[in-house]
C-alpha atoms as a PDB file:
ATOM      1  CA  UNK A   1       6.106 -10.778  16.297  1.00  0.00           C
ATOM      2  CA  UNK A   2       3.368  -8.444  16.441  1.00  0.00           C
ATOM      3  CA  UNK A   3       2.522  -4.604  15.711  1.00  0.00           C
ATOM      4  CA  UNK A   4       1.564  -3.856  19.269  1.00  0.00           C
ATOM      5  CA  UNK A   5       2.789  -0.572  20.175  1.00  0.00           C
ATOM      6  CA  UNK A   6       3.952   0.147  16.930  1.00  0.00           C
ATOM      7  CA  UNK A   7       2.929   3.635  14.995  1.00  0.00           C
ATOM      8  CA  UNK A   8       2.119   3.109  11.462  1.00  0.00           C
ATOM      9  CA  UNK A   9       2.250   6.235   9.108  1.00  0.00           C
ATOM     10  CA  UNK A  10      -0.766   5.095   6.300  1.00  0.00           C
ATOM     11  CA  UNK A  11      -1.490   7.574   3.005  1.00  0.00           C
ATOM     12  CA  UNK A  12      -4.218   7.121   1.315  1.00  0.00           C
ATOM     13  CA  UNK A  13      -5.963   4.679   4.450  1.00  0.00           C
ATOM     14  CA  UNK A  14      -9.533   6.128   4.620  1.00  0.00           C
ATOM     15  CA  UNK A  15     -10.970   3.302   2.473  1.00  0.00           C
ATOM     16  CA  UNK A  16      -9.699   0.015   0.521  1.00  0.00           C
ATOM     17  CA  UNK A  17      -6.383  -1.592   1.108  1.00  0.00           C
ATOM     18  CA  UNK A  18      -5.083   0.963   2.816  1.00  0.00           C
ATOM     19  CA  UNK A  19      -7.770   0.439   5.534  1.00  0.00           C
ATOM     20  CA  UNK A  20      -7.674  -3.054   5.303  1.00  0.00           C
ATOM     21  CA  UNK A  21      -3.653  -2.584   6.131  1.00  0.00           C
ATOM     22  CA  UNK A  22      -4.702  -0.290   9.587  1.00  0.00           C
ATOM     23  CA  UNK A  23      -6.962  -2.498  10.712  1.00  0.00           C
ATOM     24  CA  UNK A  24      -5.457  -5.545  10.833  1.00  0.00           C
ATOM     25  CA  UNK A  25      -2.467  -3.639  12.588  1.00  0.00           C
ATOM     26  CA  UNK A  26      -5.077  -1.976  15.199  1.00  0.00           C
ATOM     27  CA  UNK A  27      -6.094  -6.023  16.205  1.00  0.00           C
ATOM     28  CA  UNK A  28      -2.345  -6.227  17.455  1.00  0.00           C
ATOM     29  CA  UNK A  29      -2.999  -2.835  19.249  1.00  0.00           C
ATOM     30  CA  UNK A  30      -0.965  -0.488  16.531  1.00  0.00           C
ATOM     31  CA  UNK A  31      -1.470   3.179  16.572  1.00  0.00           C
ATOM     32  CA  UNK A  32      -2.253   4.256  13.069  1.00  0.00           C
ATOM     33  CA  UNK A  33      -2.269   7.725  11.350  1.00  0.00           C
ATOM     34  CA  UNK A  34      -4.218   7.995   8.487  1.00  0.00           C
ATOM     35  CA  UNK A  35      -3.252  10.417   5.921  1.00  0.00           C
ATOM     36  CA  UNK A  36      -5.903  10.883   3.010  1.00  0.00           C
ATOM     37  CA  UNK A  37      -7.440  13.319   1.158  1.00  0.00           C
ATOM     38  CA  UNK A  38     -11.473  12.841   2.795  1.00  0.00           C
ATOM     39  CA  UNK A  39     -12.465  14.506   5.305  1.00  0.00           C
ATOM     40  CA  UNK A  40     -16.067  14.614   4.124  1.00  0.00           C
ATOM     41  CA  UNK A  41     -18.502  11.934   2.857  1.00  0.00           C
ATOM     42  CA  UNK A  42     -18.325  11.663  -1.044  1.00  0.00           C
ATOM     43  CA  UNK A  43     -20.974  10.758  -2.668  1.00  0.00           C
ATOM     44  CA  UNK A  44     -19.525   7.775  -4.876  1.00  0.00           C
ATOM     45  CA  UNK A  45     -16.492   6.743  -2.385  1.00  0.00           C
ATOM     46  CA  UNK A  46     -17.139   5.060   0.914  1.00  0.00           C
ATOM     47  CA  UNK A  47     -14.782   6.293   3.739  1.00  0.00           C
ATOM     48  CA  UNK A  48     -13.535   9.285   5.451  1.00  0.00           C
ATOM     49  CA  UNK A  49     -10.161   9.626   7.551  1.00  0.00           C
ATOM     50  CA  UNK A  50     -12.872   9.992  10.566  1.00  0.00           C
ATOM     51  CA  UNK A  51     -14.550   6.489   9.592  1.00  0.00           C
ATOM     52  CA  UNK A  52     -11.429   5.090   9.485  1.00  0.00           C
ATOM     53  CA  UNK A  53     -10.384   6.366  12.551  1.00  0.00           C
ATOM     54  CA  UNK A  54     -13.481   4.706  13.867  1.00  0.00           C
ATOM     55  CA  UNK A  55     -12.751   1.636  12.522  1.00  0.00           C
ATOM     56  CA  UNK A  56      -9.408   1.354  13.653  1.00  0.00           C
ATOM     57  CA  UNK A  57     -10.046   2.334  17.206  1.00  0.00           C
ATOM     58  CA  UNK A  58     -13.093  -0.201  17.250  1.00  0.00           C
ATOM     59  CA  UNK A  59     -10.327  -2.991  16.090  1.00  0.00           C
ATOM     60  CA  UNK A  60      -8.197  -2.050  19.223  1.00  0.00           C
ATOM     61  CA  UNK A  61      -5.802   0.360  17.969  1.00  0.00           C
ATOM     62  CA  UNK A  62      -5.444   4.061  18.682  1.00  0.00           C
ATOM     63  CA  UNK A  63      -6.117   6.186  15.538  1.00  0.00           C
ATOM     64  CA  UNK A  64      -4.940  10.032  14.296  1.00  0.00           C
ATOM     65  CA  UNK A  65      -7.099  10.824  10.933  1.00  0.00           C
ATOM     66  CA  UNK A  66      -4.886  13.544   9.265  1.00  0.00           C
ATOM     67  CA  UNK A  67      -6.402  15.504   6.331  1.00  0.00           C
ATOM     68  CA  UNK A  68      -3.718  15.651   3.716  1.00  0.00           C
ATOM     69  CA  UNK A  69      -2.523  15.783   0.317  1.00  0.00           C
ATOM     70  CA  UNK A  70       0.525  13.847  -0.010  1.00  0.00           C
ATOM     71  CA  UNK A  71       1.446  15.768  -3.251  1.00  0.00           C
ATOM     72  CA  UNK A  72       2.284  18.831  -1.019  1.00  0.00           C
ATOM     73  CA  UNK A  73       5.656  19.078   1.257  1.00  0.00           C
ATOM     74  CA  UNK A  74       3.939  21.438   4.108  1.00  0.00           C
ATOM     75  CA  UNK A  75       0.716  19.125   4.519  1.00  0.00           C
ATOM     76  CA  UNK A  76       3.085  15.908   4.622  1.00  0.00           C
ATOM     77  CA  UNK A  77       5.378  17.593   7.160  1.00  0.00           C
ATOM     78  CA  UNK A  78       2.665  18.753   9.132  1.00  0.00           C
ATOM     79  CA  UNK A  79       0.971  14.914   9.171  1.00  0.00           C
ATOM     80  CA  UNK A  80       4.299  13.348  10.673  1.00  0.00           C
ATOM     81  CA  UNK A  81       4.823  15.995  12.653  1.00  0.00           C
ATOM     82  CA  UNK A  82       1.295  15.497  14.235  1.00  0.00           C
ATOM     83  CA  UNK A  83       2.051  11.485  14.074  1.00  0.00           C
ATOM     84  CA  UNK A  84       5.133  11.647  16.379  1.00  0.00           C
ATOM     85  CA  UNK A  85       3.573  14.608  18.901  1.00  0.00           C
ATOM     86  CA  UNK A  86       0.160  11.919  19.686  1.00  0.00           C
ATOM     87  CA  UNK A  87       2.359   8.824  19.261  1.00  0.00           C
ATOM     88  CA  UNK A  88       5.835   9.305  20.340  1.00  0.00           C
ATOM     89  CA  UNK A  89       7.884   8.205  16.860  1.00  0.00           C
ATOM     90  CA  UNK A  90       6.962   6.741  13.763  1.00  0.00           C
ATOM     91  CA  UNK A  91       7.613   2.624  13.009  1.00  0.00           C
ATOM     92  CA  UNK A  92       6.305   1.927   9.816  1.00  0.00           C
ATOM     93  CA  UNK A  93       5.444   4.235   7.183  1.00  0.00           C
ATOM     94  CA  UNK A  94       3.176   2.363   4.407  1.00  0.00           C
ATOM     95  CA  UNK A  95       3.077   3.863   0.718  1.00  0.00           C
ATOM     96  CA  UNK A  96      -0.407   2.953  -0.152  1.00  0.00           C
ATOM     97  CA  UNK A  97      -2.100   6.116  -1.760  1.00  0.00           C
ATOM     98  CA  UNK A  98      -2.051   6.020  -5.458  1.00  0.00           C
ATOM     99  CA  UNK A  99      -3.837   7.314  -8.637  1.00  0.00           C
ATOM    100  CA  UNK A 100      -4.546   5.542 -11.530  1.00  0.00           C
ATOM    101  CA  UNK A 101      -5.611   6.113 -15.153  1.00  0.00           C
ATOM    102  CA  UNK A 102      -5.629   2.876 -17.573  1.00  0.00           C
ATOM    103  CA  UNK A 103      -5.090   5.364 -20.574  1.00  0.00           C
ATOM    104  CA  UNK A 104      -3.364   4.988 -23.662  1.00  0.00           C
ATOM    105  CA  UNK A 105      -0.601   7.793 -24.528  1.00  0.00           C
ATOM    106  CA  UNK A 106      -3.428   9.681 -26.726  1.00  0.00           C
ATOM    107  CA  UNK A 107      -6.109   9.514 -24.603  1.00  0.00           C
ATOM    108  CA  UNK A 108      -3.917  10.335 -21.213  1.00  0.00           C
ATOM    109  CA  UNK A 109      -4.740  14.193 -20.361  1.00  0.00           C
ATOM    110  CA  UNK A 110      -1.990  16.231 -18.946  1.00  0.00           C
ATOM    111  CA  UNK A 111      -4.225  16.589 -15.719  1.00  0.00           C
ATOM    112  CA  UNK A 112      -4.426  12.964 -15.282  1.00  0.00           C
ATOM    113  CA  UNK A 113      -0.667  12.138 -15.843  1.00  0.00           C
ATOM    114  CA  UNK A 114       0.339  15.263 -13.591  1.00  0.00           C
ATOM    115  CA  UNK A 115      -2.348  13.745 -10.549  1.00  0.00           C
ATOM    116  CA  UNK A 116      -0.735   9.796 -11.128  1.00  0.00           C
ATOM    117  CA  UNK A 117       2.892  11.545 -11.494  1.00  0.00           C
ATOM    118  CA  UNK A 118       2.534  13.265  -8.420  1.00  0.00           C
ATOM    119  CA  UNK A 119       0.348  10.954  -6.004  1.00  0.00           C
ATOM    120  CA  UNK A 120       2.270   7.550  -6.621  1.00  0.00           C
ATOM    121  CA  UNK A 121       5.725   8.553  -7.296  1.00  0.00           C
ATOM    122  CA  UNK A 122       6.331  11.977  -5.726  1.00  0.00           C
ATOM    123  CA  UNK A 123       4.201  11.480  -2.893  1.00  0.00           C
ATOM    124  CA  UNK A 124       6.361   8.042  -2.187  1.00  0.00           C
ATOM    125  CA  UNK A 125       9.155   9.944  -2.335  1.00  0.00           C
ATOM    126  CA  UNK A 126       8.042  12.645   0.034  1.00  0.00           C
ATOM    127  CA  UNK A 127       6.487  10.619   2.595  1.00  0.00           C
ATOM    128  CA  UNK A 128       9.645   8.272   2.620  1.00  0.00           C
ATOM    129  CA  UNK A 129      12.101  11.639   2.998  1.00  0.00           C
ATOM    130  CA  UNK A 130      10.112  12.802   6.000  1.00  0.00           C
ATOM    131  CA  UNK A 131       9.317   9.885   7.867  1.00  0.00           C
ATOM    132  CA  UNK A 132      12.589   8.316   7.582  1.00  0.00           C
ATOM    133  CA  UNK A 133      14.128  10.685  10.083  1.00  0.00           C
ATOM    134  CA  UNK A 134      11.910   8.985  12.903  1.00  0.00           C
ATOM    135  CA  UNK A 135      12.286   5.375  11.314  1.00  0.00           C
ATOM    136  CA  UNK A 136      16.412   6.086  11.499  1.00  0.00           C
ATOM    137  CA  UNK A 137      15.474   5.809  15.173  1.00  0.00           C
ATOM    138  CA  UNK A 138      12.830   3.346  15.877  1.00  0.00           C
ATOM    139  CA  UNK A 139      13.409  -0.677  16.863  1.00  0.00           C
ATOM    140  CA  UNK A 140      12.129  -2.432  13.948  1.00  0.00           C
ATOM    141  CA  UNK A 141      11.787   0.390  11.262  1.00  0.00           C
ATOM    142  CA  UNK A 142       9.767  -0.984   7.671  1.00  0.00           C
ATOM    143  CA  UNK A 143       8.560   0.989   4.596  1.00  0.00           C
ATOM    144  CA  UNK A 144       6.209  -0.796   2.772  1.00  0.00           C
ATOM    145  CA  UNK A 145       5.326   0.423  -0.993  1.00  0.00           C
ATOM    146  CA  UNK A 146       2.182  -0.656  -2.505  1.00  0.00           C
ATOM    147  CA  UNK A 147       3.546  -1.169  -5.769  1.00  0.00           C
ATOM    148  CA  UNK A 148       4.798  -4.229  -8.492  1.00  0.00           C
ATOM    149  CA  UNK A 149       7.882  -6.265  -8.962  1.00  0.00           C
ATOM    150  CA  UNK A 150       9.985  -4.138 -11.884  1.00  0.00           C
ATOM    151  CA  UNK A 151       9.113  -5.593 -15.264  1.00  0.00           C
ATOM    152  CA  UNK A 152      10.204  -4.579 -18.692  1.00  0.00           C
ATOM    153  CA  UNK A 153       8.514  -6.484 -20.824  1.00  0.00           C
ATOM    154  CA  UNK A 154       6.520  -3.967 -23.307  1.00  0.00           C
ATOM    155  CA  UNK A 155       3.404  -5.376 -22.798  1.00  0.00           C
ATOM    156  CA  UNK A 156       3.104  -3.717 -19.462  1.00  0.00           C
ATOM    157  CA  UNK A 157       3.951  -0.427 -20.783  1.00  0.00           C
ATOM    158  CA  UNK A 158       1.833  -0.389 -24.348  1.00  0.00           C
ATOM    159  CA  UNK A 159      -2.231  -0.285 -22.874  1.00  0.00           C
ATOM    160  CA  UNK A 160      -0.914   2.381 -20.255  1.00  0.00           C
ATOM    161  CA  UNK A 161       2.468   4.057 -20.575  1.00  0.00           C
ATOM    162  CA  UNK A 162       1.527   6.971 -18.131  1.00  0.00           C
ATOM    163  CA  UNK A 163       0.195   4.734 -15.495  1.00  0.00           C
ATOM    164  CA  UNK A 164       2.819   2.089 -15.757  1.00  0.00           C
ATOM    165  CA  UNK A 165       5.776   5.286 -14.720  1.00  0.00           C
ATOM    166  CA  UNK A 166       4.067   6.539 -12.362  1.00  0.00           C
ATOM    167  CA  UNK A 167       3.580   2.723 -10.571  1.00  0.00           C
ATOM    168  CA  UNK A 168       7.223   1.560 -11.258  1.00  0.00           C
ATOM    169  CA  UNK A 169       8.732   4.905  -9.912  1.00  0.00           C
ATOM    170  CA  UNK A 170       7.044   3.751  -6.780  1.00  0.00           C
ATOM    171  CA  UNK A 171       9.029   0.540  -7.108  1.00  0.00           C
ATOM    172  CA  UNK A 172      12.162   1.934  -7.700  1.00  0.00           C
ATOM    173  CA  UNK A 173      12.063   3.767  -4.264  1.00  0.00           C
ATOM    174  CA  UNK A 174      11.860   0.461  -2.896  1.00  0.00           C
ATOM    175  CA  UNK A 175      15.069  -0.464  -4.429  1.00  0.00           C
ATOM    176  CA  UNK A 176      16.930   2.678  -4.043  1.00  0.00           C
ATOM    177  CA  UNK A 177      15.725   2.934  -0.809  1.00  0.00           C
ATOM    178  CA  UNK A 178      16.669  -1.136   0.467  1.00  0.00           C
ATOM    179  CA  UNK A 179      20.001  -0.135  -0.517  1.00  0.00           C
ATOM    180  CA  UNK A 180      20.511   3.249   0.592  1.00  0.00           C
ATOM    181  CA  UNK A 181      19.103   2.247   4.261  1.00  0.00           C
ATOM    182  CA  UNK A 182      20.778  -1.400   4.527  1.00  0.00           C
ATOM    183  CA  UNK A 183      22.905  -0.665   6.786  1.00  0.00           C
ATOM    184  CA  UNK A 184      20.975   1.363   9.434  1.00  0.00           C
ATOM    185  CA  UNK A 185      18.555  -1.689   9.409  1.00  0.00           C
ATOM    186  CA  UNK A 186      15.398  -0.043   7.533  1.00  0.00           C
ATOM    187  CA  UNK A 187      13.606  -2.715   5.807  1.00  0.00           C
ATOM    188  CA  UNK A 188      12.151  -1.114   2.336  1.00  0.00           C
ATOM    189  CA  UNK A 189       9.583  -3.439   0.566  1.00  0.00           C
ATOM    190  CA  UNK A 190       6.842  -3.692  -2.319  1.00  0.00           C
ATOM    191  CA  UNK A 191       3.817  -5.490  -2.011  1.00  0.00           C
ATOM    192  CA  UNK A 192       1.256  -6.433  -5.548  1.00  0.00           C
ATOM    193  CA  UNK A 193      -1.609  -8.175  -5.059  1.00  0.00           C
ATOM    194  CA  UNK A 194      -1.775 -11.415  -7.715  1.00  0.00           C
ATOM    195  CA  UNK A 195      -5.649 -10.982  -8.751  1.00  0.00           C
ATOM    196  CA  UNK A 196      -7.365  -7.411  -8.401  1.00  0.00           C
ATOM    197  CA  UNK A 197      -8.512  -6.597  -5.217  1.00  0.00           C
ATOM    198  CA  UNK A 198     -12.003  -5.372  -4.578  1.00  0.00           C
ATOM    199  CA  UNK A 199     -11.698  -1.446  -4.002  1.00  0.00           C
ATOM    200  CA  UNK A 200     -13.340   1.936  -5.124  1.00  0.00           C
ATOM    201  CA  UNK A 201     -10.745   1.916  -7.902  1.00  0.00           C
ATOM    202  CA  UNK A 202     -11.387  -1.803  -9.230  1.00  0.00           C
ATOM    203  CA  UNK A 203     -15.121  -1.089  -9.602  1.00  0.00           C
ATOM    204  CA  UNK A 204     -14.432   2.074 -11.219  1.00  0.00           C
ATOM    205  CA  UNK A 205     -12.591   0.184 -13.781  1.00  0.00           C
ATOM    206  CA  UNK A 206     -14.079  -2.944 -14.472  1.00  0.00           C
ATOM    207  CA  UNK A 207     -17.555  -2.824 -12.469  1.00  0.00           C
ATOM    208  CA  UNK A 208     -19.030  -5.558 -11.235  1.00  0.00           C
ATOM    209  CA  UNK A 209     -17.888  -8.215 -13.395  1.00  0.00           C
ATOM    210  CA  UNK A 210     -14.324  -7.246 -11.956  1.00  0.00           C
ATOM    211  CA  UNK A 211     -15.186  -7.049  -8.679  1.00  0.00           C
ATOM    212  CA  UNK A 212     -16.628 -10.280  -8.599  1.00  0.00           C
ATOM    213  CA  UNK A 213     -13.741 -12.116  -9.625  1.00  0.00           C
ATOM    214  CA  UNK A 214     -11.611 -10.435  -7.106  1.00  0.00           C
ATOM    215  CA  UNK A 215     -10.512 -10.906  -3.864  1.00  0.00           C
ATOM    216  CA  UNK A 216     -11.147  -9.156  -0.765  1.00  0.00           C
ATOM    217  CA  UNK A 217      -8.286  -6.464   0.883  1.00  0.00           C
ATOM    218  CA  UNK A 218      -8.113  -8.889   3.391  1.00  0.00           C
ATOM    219  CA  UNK A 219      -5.327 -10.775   1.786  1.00  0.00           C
ATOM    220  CA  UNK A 220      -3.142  -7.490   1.265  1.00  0.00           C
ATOM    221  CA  UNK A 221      -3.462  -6.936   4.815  1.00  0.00           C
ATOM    222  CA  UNK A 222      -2.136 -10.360   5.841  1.00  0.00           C
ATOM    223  CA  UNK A 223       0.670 -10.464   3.539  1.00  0.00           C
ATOM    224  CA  UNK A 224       1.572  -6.947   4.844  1.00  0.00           C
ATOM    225  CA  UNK A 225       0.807  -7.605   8.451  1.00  0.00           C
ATOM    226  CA  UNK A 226       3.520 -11.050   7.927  1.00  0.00           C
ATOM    227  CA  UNK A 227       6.279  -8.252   6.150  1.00  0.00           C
ATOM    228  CA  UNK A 228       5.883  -5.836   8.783  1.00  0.00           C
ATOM    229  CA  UNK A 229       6.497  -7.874  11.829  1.00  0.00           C
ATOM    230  CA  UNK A 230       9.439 -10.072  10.602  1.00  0.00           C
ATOM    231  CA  UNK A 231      13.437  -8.298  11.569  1.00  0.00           C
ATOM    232  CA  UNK A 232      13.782  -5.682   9.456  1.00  0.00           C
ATOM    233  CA  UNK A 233      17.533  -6.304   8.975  1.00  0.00           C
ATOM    234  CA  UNK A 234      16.435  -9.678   7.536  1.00  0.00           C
ATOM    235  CA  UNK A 235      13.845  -9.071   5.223  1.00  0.00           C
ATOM    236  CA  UNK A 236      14.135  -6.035   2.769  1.00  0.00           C
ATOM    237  CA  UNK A 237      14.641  -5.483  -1.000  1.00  0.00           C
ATOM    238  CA  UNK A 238      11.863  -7.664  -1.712  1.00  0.00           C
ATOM    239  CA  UNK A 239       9.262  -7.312  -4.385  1.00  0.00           C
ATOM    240  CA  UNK A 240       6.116  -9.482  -2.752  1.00  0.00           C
ATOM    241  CA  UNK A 241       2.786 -10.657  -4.581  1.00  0.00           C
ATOM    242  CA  UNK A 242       0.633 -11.496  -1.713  1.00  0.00           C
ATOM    243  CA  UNK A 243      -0.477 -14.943  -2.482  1.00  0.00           C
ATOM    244  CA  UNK A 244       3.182 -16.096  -3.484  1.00  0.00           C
ATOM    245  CA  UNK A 245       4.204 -14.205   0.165  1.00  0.00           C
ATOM    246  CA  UNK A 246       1.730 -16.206   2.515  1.00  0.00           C
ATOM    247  CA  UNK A 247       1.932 -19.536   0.963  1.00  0.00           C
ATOM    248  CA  UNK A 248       5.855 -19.000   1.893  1.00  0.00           C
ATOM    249  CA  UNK A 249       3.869 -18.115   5.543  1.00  0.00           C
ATOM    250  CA  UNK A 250       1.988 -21.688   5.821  1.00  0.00           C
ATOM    251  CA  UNK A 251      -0.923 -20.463   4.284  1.00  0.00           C
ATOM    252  CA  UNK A 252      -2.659 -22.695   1.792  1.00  0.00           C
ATOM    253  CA  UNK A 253      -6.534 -21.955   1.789  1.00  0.00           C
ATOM    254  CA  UNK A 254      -7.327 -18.785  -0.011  1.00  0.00           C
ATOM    255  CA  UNK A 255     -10.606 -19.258  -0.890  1.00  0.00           C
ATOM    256  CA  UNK A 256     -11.664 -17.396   2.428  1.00  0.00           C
ATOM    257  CA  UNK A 257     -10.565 -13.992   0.527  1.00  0.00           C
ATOM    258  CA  UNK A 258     -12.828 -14.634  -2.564  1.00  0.00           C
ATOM    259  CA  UNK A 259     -15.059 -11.159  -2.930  1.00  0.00           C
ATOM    260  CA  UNK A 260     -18.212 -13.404  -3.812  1.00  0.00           C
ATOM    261  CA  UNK A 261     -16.966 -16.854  -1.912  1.00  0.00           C
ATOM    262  CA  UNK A 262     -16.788 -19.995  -3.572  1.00  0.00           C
ATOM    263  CA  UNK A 263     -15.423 -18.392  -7.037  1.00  0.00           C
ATOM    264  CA  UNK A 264     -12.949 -20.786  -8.372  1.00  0.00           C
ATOM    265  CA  UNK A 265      -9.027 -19.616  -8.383  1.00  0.00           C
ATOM    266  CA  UNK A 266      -9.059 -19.981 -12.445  1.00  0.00           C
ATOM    267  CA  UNK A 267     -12.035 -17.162 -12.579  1.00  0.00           C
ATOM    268  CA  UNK A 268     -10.290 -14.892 -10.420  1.00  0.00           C
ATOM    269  CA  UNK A 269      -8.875 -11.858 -13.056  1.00  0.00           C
ATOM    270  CA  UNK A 270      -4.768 -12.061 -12.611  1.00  0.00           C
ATOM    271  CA  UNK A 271      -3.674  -8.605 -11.711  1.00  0.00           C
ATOM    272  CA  UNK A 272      -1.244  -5.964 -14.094  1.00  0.00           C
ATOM    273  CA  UNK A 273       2.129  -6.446 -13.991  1.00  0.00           C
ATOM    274  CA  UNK A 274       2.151  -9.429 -12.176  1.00  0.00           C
ATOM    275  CA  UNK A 275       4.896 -12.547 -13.483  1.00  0.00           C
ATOM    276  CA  UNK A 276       4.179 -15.290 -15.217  1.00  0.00           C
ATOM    277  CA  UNK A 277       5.200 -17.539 -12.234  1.00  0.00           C
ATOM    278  CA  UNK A 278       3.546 -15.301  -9.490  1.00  0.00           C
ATOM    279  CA  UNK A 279       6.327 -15.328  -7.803  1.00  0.00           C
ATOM    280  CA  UNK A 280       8.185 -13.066  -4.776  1.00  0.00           C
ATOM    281  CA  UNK A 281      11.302 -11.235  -6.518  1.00  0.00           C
ATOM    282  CA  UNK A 282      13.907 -10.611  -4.147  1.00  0.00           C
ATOM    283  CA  UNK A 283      16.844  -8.238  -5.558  1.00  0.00           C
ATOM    284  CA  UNK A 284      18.350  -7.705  -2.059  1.00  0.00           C
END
């Protein structure tokens, strides 16, 4: 199957895996709204909704940059709104934008909790309440949640409580929403990269020596690009680590999405929250 035709609904796209998401749907001829919060250049992020746009059209898709701040109901509302007036309907919504603060309780500020609290949990939540109405009625609808399999093992929870919530609310969605939408045949899944993925957000955490022992976006973007085209009344409720996904997919070289290439597997830096087997966790 393929994404041609097909309208993607992206937050957070202008940059990282988000991006990397849009524009491997824009080879298959996707239209793709992007629905961040730059407009303008920043001076330490790379990307803008109009780059992106850019990008994506330059890939072969058609592209609708949409300034917005998926914490608040009238922006959202306004960006699908906008999405189905240029495109027609809405196909696939993907839950990508998230904020993230590797904090201990003491040292989490109020500010910071509110901004993770309200990006990766409420803003899931909002975006899937007002883009379902159009996925009710499209052929193949799919959510897709960048977020990780549920895990509650303490460890996960003890080096960042705040963050942690905020991440595994996003999960939950996914399986609320798998079962809540079964039977109208929208397919509601997570995706969690295995290693850390070289983005803004990794280098703002770890630097160099993390992104160097990461892998590109490139591999998010497969293993969502193989989710989003398979039936979506066969393939929901499922809590995905991209490596685990596309090995299931016939892949078995992944040495091609090595951020400095030829880094041995073994160097790559294993990802939070991901099991101890690496494995896909299907509860549907």
């Amino acid at each position: 199957m393929s994404l041609q035709g097909k309208t993607l609904f992206v937050s957070g796209g202008s940059r990282g895996i988000g991006l990397a998401i849009a524009l491997r749907a824009a080879q298959d001829g996707a239209n793709v709204a992007i629905a961040a919060k730059t407009a303008e250049p920043h001076p330490k992020l790379e990307g803008t909704i109009h780059t992106a746009a850019e990008q994506i059209r330059a890939a072969g898709g058609r592209a609708l940059p949409l300034l917005c701040d998926i914490r608040d109901e009238t922006q959202v509302a306004a960006a699908v709104d906008a999405t189905v007036a240029e495109f027609g309907g809405i196909d696939v919504l993907v839950n990508n934008a998230s904020a993230i603060s590797l904090t201990p309780t003491l040292a989490t500020d109020m500010k910071r909790y509110d901004l993770m609290h309200g990006v990766n949990a409420r803003g899931t939540f909002l975006c899937g309440k007002l883009c379902l109405p159009h996925l009710l009625r499209a052929a193949n609808p799919h959510i897709l949640t960048l977020s990780p399999p549920p895990n509650l093992k303490p460890e996960w929870f003890a080096a960042c409580a705040a963050y942690a919530l905020a991440k595994y609310g996003m999960s939950l969605y996914t399986l609320a929403w798998a079962a809540e939408f079964r039977q109208q045949g929208v397919a509601v899944n997570s995706l969690w990269p295995r290693t850390t993925i070289a983005t803004a957000a990794v280098n703002m955490l770890g630097g160099d020596a993390y992104l160097q022992r990461s892998r590109t976006p490139a591999i998010m973007a497969d293993a969502a690009h193989a989710i989003l085209t398979k039936p979506a009344r066969q393939f929901s409720g499922n809590f995905c680590i991209d490596e685990s996904l596309l090995r299931g997919e016939g892949v078995t070289d992944f040495s091609r999405y090595a951020a400095v290439p030829g880094t041995p597997d073994a160097e790559l830096i294993v990802d939070l929250f991901v099991p101890s087997d690496g494995a896909t966790t299907v509860f549907g």
